[in-house]
PDB file of N, CA and C in Angstrom:
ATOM      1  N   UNK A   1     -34.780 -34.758 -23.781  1.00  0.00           N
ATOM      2  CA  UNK A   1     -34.743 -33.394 -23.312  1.00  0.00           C
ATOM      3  C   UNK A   1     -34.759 -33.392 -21.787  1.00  0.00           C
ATOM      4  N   UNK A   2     -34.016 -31.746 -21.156  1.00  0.00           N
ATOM      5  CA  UNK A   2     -34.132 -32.213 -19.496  1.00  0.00           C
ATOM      6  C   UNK A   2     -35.100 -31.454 -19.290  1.00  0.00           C
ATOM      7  N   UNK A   3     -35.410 -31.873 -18.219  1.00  0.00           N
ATOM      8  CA  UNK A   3     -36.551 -31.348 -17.118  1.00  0.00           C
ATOM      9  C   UNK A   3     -36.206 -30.041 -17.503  1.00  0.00           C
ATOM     10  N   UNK A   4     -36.981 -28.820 -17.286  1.00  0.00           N
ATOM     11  CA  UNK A   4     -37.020 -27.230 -16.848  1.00  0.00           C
ATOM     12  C   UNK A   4     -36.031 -27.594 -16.144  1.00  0.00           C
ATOM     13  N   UNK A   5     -36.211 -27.952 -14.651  1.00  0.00           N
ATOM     14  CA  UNK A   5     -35.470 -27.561 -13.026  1.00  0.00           C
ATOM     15  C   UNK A   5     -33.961 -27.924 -13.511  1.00  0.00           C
ATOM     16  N   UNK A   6     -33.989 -29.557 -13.432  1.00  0.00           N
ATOM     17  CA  UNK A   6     -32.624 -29.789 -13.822  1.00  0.00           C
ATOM     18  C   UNK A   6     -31.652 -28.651 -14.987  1.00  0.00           C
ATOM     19  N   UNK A   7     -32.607 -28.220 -15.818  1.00  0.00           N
ATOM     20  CA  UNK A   7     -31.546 -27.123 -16.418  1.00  0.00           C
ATOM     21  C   UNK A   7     -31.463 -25.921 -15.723  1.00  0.00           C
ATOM     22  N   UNK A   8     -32.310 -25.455 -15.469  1.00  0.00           N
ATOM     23  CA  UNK A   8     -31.842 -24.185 -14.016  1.00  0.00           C
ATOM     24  C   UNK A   8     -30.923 -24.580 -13.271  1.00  0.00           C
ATOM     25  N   UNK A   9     -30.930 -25.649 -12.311  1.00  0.00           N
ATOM     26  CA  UNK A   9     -29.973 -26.081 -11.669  1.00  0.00           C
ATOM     27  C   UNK A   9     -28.618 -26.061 -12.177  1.00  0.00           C
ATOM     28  N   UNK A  10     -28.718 -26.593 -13.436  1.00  0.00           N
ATOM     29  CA  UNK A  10     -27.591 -26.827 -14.302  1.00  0.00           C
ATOM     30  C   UNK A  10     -26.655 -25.223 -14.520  1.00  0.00           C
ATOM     31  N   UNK A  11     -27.943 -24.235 -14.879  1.00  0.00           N
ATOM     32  CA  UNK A  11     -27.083 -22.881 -15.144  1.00  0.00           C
ATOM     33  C   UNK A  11     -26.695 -22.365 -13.828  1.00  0.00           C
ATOM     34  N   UNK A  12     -27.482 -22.628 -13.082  1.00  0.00           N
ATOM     35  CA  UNK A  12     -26.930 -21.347 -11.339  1.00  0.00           C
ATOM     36  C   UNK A  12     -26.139 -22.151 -11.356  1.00  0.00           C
ATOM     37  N   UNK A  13     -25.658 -23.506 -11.316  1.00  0.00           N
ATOM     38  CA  UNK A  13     -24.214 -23.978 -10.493  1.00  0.00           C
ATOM     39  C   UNK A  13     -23.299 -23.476 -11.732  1.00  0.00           C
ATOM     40  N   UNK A  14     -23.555 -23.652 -12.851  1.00  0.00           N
ATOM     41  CA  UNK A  14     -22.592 -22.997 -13.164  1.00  0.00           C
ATOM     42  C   UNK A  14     -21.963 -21.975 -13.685  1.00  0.00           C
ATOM     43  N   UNK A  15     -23.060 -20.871 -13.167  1.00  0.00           N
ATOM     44  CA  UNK A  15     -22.844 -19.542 -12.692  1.00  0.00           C
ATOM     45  C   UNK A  15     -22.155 -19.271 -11.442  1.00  0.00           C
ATOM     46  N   UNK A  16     -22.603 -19.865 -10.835  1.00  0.00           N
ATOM     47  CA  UNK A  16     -21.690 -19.408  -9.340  1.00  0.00           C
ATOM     48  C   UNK A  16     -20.344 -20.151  -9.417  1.00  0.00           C
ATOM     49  N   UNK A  17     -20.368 -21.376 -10.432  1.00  0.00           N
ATOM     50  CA  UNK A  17     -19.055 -21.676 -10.144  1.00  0.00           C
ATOM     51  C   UNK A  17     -18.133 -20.272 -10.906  1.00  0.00           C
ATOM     52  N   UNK A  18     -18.768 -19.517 -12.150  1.00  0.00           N
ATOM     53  CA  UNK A  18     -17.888 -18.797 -12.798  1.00  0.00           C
ATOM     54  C   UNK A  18     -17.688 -17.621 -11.955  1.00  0.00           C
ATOM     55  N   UNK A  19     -18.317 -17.490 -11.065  1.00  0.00           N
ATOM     56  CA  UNK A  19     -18.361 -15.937 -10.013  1.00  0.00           C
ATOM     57  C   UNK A  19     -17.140 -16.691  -9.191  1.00  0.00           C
ATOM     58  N   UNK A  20     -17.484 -18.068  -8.565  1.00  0.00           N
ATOM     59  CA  UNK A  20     -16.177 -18.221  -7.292  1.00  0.00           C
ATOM     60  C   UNK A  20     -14.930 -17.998  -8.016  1.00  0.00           C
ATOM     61  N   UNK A  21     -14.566 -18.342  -9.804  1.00  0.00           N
ATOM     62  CA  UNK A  21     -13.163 -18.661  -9.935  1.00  0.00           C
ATOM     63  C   UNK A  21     -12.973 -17.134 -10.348  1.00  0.00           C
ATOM     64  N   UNK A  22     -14.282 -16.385  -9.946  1.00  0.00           N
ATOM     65  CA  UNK A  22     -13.562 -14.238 -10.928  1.00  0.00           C
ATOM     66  C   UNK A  22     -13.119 -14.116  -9.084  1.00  0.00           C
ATOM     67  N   UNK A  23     -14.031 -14.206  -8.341  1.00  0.00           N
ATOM     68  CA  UNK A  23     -13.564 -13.960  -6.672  1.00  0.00           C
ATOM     69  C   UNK A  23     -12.327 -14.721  -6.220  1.00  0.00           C
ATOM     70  N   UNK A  24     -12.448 -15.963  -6.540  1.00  0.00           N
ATOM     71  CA  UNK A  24     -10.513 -16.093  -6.355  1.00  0.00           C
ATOM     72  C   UNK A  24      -9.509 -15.875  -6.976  1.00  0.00           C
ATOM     73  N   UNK A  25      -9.665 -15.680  -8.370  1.00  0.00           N
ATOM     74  CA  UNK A  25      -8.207 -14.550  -9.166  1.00  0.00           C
ATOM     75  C   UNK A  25      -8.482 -13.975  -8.696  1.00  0.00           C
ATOM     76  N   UNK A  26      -8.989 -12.697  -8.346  1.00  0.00           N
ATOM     77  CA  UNK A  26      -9.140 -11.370  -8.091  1.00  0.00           C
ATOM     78  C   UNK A  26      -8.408 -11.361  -6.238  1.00  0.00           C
ATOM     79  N   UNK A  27      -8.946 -12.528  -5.905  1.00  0.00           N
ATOM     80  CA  UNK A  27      -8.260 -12.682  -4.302  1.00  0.00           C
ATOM     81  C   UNK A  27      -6.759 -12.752  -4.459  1.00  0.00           C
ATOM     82  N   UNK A  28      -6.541 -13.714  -5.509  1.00  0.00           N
ATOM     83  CA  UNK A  28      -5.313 -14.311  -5.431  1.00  0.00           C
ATOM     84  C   UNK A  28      -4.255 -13.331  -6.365  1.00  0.00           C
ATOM     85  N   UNK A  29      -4.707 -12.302  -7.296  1.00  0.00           N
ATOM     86  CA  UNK A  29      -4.056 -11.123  -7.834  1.00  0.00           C
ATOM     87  C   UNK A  29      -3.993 -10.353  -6.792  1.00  0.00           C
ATOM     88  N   UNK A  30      -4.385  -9.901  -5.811  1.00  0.00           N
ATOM     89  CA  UNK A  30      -4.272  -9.112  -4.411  1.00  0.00           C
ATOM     90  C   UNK A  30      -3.374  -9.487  -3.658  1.00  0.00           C
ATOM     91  N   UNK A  31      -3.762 -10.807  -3.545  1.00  0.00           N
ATOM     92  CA  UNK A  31      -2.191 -11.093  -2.796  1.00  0.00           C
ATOM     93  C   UNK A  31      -0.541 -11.474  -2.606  1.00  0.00           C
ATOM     94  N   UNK A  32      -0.829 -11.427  -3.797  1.00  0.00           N
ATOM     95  CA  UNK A  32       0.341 -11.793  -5.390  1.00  0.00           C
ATOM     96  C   UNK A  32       0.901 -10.403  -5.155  1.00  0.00           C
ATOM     97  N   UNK A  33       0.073  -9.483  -5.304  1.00  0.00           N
ATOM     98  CA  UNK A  33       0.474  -7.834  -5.748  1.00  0.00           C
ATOM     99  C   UNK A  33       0.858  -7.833  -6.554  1.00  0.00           C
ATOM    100  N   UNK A  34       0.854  -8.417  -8.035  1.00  0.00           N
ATOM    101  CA  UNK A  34       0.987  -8.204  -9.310  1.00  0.00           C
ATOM    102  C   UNK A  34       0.959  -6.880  -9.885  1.00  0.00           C
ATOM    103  N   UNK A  35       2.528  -6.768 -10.387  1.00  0.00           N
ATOM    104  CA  UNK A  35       2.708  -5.217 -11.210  1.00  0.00           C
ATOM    105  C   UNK A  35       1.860  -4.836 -11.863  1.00  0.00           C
ATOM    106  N   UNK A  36       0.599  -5.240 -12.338  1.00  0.00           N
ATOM    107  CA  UNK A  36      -0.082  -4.343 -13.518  1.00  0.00           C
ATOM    108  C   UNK A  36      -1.323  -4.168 -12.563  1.00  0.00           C
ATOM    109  N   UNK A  37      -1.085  -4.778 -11.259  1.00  0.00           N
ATOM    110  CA  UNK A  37      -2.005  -4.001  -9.914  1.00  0.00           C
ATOM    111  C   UNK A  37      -1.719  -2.752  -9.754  1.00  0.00           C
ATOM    112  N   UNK A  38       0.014  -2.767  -9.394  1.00  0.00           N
ATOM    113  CA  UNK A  38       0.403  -1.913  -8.370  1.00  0.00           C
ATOM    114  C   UNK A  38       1.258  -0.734  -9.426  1.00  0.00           C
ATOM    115  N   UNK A  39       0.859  -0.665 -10.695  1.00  0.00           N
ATOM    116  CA  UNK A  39       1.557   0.691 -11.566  1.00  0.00           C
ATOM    117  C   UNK A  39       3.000   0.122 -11.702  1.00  0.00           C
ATOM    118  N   UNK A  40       3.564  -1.063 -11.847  1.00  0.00           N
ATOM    119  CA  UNK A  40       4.436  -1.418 -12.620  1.00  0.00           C
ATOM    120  C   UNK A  40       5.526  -0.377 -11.941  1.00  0.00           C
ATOM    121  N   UNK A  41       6.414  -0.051 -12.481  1.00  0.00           N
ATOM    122  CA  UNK A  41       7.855   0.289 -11.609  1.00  0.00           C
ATOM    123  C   UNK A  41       7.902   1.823 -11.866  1.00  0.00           C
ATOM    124  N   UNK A  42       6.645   2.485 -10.484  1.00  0.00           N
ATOM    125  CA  UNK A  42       6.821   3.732 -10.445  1.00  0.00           C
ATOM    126  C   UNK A  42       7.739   4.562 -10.082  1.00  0.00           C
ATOM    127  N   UNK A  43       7.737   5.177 -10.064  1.00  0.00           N
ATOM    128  CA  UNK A  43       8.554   6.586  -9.625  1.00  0.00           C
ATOM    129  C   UNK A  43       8.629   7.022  -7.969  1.00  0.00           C
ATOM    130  N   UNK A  44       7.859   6.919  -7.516  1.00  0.00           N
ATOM    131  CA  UNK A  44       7.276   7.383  -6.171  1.00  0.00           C
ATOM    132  C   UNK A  44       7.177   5.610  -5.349  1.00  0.00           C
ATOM    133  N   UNK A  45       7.418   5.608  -4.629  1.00  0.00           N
ATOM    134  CA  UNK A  45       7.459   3.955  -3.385  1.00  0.00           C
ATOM    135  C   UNK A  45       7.232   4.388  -2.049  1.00  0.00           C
ATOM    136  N   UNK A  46       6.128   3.638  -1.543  1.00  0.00           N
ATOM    137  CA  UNK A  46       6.255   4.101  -0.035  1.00  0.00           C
ATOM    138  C   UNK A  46       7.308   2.944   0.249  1.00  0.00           C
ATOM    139  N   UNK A  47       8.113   3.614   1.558  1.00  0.00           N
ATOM    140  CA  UNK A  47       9.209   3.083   2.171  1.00  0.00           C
ATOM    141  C   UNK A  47       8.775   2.018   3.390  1.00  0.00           C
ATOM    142  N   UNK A  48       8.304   3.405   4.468  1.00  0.00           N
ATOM    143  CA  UNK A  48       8.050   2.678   5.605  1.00  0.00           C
ATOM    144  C   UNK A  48       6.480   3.580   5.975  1.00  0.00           C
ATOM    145  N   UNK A  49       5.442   3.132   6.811  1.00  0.00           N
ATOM    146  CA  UNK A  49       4.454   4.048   7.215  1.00  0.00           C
ATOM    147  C   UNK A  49       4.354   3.730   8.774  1.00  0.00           C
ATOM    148  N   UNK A  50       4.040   4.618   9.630  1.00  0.00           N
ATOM    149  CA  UNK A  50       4.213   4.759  11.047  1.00  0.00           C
ATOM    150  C   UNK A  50       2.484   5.241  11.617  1.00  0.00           C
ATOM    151  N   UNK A  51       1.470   4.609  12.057  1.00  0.00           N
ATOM    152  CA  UNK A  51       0.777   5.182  12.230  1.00  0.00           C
ATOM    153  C   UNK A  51       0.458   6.175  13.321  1.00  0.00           C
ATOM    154  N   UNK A  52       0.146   7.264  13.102  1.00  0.00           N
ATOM    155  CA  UNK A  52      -0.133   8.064  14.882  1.00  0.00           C
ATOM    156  C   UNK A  52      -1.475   7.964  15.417  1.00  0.00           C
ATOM    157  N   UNK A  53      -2.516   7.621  14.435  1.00  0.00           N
ATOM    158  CA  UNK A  53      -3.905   8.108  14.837  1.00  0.00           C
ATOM    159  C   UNK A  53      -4.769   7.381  14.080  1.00  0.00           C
ATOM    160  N   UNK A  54      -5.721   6.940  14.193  1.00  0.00           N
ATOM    161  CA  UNK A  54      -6.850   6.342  13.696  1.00  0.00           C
ATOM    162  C   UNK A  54      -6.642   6.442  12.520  1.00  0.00           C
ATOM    163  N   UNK A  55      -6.567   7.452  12.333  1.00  0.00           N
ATOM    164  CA  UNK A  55      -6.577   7.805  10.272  1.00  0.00           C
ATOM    165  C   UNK A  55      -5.406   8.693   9.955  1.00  0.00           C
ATOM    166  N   UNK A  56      -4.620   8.805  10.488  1.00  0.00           N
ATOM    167  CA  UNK A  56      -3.555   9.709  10.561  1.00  0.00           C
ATOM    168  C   UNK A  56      -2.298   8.472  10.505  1.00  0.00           C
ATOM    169  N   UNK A  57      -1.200   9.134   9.354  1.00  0.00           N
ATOM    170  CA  UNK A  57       0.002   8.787   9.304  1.00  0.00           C
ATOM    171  C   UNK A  57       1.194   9.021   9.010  1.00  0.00           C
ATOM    172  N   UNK A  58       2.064   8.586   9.353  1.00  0.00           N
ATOM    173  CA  UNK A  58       3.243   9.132   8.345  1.00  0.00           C
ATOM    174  C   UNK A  58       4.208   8.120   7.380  1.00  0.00           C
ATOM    175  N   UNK A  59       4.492   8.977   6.813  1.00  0.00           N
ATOM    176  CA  UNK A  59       5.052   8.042   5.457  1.00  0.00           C
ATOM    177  C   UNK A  59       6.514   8.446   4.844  1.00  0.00           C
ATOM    178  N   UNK A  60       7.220   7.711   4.754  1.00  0.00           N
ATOM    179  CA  UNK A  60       8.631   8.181   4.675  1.00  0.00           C
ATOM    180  C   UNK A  60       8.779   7.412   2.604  1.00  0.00           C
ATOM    181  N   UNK A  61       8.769   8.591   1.565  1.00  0.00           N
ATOM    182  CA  UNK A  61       8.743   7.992   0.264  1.00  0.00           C
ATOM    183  C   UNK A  61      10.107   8.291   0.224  1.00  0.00           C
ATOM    184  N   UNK A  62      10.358   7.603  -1.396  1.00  0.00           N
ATOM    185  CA  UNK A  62      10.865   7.430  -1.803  1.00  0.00           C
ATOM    186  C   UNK A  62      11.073   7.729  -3.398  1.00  0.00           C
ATOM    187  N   UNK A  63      11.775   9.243  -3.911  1.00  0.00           N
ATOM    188  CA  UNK A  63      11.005   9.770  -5.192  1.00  0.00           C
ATOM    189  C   UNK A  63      12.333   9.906  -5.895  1.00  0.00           C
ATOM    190  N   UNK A  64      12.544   9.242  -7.082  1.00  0.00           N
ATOM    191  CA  UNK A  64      13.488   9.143  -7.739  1.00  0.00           C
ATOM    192  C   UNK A  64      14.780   8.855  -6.291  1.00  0.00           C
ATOM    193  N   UNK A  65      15.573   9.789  -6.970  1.00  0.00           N
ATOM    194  CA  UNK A  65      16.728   9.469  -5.568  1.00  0.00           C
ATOM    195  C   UNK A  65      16.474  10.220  -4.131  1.00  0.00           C
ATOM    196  N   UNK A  66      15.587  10.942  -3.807  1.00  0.00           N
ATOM    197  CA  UNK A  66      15.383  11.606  -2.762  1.00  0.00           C
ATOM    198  C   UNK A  66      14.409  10.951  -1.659  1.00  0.00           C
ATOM    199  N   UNK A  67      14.526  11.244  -0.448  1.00  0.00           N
ATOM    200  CA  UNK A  67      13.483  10.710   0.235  1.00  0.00           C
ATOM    201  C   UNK A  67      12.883  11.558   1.111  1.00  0.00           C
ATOM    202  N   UNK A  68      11.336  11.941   0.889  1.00  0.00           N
ATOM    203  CA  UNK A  68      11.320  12.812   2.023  1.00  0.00           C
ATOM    204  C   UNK A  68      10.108  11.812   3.049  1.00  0.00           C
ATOM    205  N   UNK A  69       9.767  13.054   3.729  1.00  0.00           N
ATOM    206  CA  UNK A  69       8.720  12.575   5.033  1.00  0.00           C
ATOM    207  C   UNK A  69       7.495  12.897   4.558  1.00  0.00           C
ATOM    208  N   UNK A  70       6.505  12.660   4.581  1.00  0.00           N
ATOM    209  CA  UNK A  70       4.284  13.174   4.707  1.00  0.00           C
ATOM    210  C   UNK A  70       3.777  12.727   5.835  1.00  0.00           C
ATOM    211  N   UNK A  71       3.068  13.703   6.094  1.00  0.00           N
ATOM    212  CA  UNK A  71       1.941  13.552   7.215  1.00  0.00           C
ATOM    213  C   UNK A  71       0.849  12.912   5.973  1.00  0.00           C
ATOM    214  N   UNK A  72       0.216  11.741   6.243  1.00  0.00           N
ATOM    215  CA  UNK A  72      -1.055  11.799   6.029  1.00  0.00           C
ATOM    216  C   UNK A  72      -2.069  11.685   6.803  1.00  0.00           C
ATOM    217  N   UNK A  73      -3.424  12.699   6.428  1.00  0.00           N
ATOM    218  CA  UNK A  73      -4.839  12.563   7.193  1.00  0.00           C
ATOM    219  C   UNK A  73      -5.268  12.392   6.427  1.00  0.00           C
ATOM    220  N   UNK A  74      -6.809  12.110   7.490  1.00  0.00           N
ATOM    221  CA  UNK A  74      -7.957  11.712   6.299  1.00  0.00           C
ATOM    222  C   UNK A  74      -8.334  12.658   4.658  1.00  0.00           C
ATOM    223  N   UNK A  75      -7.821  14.102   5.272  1.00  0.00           N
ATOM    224  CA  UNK A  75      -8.278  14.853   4.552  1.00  0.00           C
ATOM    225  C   UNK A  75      -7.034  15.751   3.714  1.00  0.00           C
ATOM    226  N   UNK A  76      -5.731  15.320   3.960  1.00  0.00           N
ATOM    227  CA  UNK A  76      -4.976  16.188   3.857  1.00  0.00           C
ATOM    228  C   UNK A  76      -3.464  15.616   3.705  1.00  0.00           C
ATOM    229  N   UNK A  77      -2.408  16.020   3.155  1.00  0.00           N
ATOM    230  CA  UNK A  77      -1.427  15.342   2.426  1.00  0.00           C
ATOM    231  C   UNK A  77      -0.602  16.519   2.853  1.00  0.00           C
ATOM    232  N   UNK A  78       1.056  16.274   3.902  1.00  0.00           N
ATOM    233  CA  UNK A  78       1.663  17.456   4.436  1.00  0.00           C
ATOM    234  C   UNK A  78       3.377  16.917   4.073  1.00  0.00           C
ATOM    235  N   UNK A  79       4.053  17.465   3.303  1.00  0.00           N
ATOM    236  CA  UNK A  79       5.407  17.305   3.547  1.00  0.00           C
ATOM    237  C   UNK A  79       5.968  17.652   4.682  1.00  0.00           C
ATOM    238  N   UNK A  80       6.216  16.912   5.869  1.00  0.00           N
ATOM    239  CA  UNK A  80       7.104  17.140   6.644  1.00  0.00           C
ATOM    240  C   UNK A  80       8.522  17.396   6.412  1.00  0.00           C
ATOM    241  N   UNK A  81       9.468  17.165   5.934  1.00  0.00           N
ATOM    242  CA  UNK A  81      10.492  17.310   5.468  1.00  0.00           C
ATOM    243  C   UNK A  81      10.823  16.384   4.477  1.00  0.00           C
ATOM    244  N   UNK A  82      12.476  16.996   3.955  1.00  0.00           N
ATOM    245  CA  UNK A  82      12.741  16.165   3.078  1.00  0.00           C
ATOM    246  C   UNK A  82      14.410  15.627   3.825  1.00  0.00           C
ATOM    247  N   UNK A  83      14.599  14.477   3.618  1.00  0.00           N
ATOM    248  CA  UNK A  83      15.981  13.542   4.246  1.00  0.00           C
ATOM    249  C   UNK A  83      17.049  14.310   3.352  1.00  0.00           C
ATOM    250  N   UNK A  84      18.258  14.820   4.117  1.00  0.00           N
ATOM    251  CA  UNK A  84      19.295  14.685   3.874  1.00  0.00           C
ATOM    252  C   UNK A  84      20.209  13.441   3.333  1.00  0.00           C
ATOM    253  N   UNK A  85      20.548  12.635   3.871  1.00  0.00           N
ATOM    254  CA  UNK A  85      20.922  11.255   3.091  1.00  0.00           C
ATOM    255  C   UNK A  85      19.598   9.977   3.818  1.00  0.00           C
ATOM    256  N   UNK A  86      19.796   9.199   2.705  1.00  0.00           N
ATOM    257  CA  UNK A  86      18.585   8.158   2.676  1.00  0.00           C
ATOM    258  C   UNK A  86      18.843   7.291   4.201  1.00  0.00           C
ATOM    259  N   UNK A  87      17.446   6.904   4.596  1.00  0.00           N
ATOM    260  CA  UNK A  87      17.562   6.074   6.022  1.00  0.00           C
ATOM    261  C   UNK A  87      17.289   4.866   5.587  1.00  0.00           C
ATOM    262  N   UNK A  88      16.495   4.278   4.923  1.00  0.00           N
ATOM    263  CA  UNK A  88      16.413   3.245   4.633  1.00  0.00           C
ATOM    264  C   UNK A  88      16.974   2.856   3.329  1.00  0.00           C
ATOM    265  N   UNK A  89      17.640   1.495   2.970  1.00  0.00           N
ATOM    266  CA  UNK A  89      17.970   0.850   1.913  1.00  0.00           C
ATOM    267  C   UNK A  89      16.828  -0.162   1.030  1.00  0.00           C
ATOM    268  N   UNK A  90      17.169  -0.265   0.196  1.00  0.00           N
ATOM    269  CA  UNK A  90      16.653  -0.789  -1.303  1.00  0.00           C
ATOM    270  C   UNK A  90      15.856  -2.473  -0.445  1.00  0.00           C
ATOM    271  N   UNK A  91      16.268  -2.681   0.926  1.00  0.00           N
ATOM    272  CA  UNK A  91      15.782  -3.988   1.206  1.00  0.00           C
ATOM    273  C   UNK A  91      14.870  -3.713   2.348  1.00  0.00           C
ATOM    274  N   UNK A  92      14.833  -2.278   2.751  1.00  0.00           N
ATOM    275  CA  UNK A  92      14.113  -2.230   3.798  1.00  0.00           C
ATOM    276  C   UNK A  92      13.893  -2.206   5.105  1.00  0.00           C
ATOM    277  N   UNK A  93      15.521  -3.102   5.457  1.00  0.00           N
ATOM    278  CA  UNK A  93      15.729  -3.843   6.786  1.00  0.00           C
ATOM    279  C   UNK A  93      15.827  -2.343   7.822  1.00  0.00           C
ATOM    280  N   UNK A  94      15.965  -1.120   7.366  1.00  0.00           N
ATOM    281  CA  UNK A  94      16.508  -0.469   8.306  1.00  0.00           C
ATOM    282  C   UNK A  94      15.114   0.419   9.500  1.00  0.00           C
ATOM    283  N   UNK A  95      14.531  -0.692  10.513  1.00  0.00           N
ATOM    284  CA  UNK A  95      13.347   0.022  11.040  1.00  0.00           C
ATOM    285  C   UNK A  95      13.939   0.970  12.115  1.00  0.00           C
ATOM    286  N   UNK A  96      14.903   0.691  13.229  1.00  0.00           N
ATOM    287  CA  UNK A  96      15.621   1.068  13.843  1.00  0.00           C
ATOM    288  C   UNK A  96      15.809   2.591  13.777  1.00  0.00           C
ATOM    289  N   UNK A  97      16.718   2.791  12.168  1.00  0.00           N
ATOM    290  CA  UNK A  97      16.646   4.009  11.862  1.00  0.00           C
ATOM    291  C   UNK A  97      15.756   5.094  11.515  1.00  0.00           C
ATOM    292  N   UNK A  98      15.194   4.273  10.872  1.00  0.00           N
ATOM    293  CA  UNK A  98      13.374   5.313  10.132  1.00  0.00           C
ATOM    294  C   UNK A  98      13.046   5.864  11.751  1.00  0.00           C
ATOM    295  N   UNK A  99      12.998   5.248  12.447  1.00  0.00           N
ATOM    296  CA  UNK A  99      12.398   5.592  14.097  1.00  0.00           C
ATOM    297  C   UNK A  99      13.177   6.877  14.636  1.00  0.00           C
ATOM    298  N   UNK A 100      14.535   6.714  14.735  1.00  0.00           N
ATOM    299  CA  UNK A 100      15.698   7.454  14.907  1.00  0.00           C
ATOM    300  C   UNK A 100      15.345   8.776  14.380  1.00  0.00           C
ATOM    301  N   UNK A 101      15.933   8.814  12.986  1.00  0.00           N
ATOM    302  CA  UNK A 101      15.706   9.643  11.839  1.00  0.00           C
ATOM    303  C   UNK A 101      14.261  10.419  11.882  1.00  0.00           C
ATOM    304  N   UNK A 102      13.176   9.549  12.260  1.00  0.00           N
ATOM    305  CA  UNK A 102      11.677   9.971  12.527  1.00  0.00           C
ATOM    306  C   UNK A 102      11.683  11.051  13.577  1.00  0.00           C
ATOM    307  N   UNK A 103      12.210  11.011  14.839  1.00  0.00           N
ATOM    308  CA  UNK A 103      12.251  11.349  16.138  1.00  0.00           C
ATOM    309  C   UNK A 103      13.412  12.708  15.959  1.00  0.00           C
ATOM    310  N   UNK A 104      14.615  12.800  15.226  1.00  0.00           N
ATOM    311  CA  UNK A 104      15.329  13.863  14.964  1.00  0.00           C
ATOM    312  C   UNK A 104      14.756  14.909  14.477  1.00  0.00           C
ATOM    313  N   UNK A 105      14.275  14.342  13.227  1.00  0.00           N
ATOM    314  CA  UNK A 105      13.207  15.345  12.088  1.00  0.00           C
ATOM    315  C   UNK A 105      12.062  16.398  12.817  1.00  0.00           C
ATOM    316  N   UNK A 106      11.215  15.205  13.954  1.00  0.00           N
ATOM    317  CA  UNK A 106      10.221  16.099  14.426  1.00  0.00           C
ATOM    318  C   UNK A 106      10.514  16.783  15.351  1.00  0.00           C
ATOM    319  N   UNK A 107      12.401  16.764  16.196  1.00  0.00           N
ATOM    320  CA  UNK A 107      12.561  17.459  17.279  1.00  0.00           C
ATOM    321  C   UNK A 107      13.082  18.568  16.153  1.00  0.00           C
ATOM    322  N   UNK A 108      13.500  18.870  15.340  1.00  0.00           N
ATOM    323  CA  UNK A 108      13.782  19.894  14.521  1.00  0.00           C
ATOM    324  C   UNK A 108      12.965  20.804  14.068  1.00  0.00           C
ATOM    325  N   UNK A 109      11.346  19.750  13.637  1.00  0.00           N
ATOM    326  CA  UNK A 109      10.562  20.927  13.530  1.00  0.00           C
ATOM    327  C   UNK A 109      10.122  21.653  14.185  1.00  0.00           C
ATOM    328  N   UNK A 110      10.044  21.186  15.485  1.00  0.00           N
ATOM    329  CA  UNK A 110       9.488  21.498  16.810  1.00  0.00           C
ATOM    330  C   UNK A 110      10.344  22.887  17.298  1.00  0.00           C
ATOM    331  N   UNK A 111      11.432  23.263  17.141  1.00  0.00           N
ATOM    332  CA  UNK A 111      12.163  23.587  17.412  1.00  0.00           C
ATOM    333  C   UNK A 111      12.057  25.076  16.483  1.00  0.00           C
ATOM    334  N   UNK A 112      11.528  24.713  15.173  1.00  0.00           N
ATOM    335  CA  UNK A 112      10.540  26.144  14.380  1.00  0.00           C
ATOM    336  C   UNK A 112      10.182  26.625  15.097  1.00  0.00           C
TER     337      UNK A 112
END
């Protein structure tokens, strides 16, 4: 039979070993971004996000075939507009434009 200690010893190590391997799937599903993380092939995609402010942003989605603009704050969720034809493509590459397109939109609203 073992000692008391030696079997304590025996269970915390291998308790903590079963906590390190739940803390690294769980690390390593995060950084994976595994679909049954991220809602599998929604409807709604953020595109691109632009931050203005500490907690303030904007967000250019992507909803079925349409794309519009949101303000987000901490507290509050704003359609800025919605895009006439799409600025960015299915790969993303287009930052250039989102900026462009970004800068038209808000001289338009401004202009309300």
């Amino acid at each position: 039979m073992m000692a008391p200690e030696l079997n304590l010893a025996t269970t915390l190590a291998s308790l903590l070993l079963v906590i390190a391997v739940i803390v690294l799937l769980a690390w390593l599903m995060k950084r994976m971004k595994l679909p049954g993380l991220q809602g599998g092939d929604s409807a709604i995609r953020i595109l691109r996000q632009m931050p203005v402010g500490q907690k303030e942003r904007i967000v250019l989605l992507q909803v079925g075939e349409e794309q519009m603009l949101v303000g987000v704050t901490q507290h509050n969720i704003s359609l800025l507009g919605k895009l006439d034809s799409p600025i960015v493509t299915e790969t993303g590459q287009d930052g250039a434009e989102f900026a462009s397109q970004l800068g038209k939109l808000l001289r338009k609203n401004d202009k309300n």
